[in-house]
C-alpha atoms as a PDB file:
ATOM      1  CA  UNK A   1     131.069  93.961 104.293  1.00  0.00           C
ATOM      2  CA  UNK A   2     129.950  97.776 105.070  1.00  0.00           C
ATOM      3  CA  UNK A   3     129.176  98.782 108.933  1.00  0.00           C
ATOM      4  CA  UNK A   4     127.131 101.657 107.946  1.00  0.00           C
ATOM      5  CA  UNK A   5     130.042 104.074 108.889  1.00  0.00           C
ATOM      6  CA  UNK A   6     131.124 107.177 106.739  1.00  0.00           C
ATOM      7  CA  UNK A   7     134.947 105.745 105.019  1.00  0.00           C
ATOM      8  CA  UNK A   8     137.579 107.482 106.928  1.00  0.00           C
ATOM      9  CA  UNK A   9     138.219 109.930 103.930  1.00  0.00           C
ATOM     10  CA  UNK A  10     135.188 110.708 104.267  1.00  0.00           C
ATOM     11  CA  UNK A  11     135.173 112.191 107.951  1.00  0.00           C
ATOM     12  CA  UNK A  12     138.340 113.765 107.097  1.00  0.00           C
ATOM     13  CA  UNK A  13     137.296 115.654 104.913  1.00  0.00           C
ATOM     14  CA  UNK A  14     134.377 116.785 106.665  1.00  0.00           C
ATOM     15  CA  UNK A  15     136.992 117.526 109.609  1.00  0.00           C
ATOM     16  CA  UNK A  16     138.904 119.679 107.195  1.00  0.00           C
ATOM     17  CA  UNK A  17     135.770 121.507 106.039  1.00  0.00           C
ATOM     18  CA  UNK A  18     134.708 122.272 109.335  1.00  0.00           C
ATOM     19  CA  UNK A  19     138.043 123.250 110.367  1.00  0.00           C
ATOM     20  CA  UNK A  20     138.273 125.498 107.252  1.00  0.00           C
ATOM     21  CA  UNK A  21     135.194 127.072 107.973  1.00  0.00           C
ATOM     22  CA  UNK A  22     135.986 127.828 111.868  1.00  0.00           C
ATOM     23  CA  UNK A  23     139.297 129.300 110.958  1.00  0.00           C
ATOM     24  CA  UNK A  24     138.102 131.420 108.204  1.00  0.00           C
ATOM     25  CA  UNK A  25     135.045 133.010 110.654  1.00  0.00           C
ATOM     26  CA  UNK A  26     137.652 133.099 113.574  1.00  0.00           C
ATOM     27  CA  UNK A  27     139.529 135.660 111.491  1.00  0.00           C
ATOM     28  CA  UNK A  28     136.663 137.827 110.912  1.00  0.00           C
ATOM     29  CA  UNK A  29     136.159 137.928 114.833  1.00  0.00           C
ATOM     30  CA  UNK A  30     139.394 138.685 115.394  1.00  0.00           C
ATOM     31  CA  UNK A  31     139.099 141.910 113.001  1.00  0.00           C
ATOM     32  CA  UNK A  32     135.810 142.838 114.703  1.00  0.00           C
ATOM     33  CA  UNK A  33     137.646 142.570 118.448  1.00  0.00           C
ATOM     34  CA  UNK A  34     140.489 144.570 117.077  1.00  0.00           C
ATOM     35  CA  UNK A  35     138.510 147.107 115.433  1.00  0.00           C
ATOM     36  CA  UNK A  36     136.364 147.333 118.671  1.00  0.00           C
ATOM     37  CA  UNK A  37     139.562 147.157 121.312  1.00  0.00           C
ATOM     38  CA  UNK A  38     137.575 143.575 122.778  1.00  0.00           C
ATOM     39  CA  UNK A  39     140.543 141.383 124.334  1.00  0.00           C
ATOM     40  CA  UNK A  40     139.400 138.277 125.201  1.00  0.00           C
ATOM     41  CA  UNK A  41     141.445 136.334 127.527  1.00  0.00           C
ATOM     42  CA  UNK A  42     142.847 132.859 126.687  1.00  0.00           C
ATOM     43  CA  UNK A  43     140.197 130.890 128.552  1.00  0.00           C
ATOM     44  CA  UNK A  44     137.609 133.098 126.571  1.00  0.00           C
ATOM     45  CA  UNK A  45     139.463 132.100 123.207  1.00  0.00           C
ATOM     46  CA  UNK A  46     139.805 128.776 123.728  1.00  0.00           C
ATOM     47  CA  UNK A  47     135.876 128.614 124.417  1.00  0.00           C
ATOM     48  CA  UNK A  48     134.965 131.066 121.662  1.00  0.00           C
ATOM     49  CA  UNK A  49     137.202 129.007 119.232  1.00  0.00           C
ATOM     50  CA  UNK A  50     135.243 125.360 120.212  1.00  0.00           C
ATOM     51  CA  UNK A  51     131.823 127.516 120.064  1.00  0.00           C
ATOM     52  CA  UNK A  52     132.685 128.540 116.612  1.00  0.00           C
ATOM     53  CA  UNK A  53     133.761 125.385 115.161  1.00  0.00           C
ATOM     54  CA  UNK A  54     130.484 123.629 116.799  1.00  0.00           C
ATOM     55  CA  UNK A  55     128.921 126.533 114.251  1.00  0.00           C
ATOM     56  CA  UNK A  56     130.909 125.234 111.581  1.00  0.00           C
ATOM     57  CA  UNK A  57     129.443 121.572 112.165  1.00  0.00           C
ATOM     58  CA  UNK A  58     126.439 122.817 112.529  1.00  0.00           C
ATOM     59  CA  UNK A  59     126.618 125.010 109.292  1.00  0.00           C
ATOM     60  CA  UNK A  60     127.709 122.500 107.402  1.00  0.00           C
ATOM     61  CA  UNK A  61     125.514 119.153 108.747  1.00  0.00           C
ATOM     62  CA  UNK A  62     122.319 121.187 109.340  1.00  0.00           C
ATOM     63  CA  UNK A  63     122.354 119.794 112.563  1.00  0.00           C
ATOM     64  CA  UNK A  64     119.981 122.372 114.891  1.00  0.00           C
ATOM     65  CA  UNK A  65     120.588 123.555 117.916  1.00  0.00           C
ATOM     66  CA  UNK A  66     118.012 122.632 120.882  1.00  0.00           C
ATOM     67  CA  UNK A  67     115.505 125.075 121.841  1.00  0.00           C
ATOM     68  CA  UNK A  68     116.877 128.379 122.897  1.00  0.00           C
ATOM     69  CA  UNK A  69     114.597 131.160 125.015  1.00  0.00           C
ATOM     70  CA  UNK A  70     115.329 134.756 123.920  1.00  0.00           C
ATOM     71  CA  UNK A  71     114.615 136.370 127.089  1.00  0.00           C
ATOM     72  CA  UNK A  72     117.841 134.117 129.045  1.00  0.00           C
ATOM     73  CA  UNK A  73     119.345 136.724 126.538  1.00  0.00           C
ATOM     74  CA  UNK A  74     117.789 139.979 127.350  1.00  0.00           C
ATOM     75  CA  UNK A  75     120.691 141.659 129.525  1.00  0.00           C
ATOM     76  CA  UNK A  76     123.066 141.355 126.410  1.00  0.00           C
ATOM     77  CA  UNK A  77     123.900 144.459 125.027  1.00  0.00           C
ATOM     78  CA  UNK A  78     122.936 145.648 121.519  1.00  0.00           C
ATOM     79  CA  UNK A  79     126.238 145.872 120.764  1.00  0.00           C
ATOM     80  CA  UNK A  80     126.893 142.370 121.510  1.00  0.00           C
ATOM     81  CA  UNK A  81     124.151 141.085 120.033  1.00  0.00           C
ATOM     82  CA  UNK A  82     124.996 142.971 116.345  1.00  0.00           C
ATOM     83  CA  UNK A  83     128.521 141.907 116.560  1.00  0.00           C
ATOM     84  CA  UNK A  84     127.274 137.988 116.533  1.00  0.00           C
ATOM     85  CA  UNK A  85     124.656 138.459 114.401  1.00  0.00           C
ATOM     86  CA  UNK A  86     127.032 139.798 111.932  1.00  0.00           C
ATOM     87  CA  UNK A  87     129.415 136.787 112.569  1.00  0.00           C
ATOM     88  CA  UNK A  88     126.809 134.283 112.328  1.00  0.00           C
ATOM     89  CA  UNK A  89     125.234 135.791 108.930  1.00  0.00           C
ATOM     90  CA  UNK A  90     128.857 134.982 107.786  1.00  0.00           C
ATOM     91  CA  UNK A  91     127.305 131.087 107.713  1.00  0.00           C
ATOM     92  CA  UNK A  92     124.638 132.405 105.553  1.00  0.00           C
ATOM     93  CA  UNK A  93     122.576 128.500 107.100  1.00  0.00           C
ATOM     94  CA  UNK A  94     122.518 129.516 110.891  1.00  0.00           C
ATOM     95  CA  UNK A  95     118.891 130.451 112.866  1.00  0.00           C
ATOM     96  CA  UNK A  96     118.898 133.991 114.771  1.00  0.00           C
ATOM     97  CA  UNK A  97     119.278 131.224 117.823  1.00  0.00           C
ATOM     98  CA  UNK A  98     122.982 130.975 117.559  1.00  0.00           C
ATOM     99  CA  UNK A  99     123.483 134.643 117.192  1.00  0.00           C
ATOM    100  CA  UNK A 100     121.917 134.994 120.654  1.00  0.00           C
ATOM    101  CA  UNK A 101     124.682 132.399 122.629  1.00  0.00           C
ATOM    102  CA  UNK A 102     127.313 134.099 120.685  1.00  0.00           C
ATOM    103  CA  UNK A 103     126.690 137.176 121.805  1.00  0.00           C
ATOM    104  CA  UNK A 104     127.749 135.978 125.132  1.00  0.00           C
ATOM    105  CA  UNK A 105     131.290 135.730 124.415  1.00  0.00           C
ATOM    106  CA  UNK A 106     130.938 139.173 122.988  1.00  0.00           C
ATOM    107  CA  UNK A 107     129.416 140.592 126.038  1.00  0.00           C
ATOM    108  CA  UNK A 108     132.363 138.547 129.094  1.00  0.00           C
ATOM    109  CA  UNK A 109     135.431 139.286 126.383  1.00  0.00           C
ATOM    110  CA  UNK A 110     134.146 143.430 126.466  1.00  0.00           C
ATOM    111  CA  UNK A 111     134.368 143.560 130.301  1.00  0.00           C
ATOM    112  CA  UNK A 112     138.075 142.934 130.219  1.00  0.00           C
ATOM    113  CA  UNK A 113     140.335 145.593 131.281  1.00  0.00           C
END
């Protein structure tokens, strides 16, 4: 008799994928930090990594974001803002929205000394 849940293989495997996915655009951060001198401290990893793999879900389930307002995003530097457009392109599936609350990890990780 079938619940109506995914099989466990199933989920792991979309686990995996997701995982796969994060890790892969993770690595591509880290060579755009390195190759702009951005540090981000471990709190600021640890939140950038679970934003990124919520991308990853998103990428791959087509799940959408709620509404987003551009202007809560206005004080973000251009900078910023090309840096996660760049990484979110990467997904090739993502709306300009996500760019936008990337950026803000982009813009707290540059102010560290």
């Amino acid at each position: 008799m079938s619940n109506g849940a995914a099989p466990a293989s199933a989920l792991t495997l979309q686990d995996n994928e997701i995982q796969a996915l994060a890790v892969q655009v993770m690595a591509q951060i880290t060579h755009l930090f390195a190759a702009r001198n951005i540090l981000p401290n471990p709190v600021q990893q640890q939140m950038l990594n679970s934003h990124v793999r919520a991308m990853a879900l998103r990428s791959l389930t087509g799940e959408a974001l709620p509404e987003v307002e551009a202007d809560l995003f206005e004080d973000i530097s251009a900078e910023s803002m090309a840096l996660a457009q760049q990484v979110v392109d990467l997904f090739g599936n993502l709306p300009k929205e996500e760019a936008w609350l990337l950026s803000v990890h982009f813009e707290v990780a540059k102010e560290n000394e």
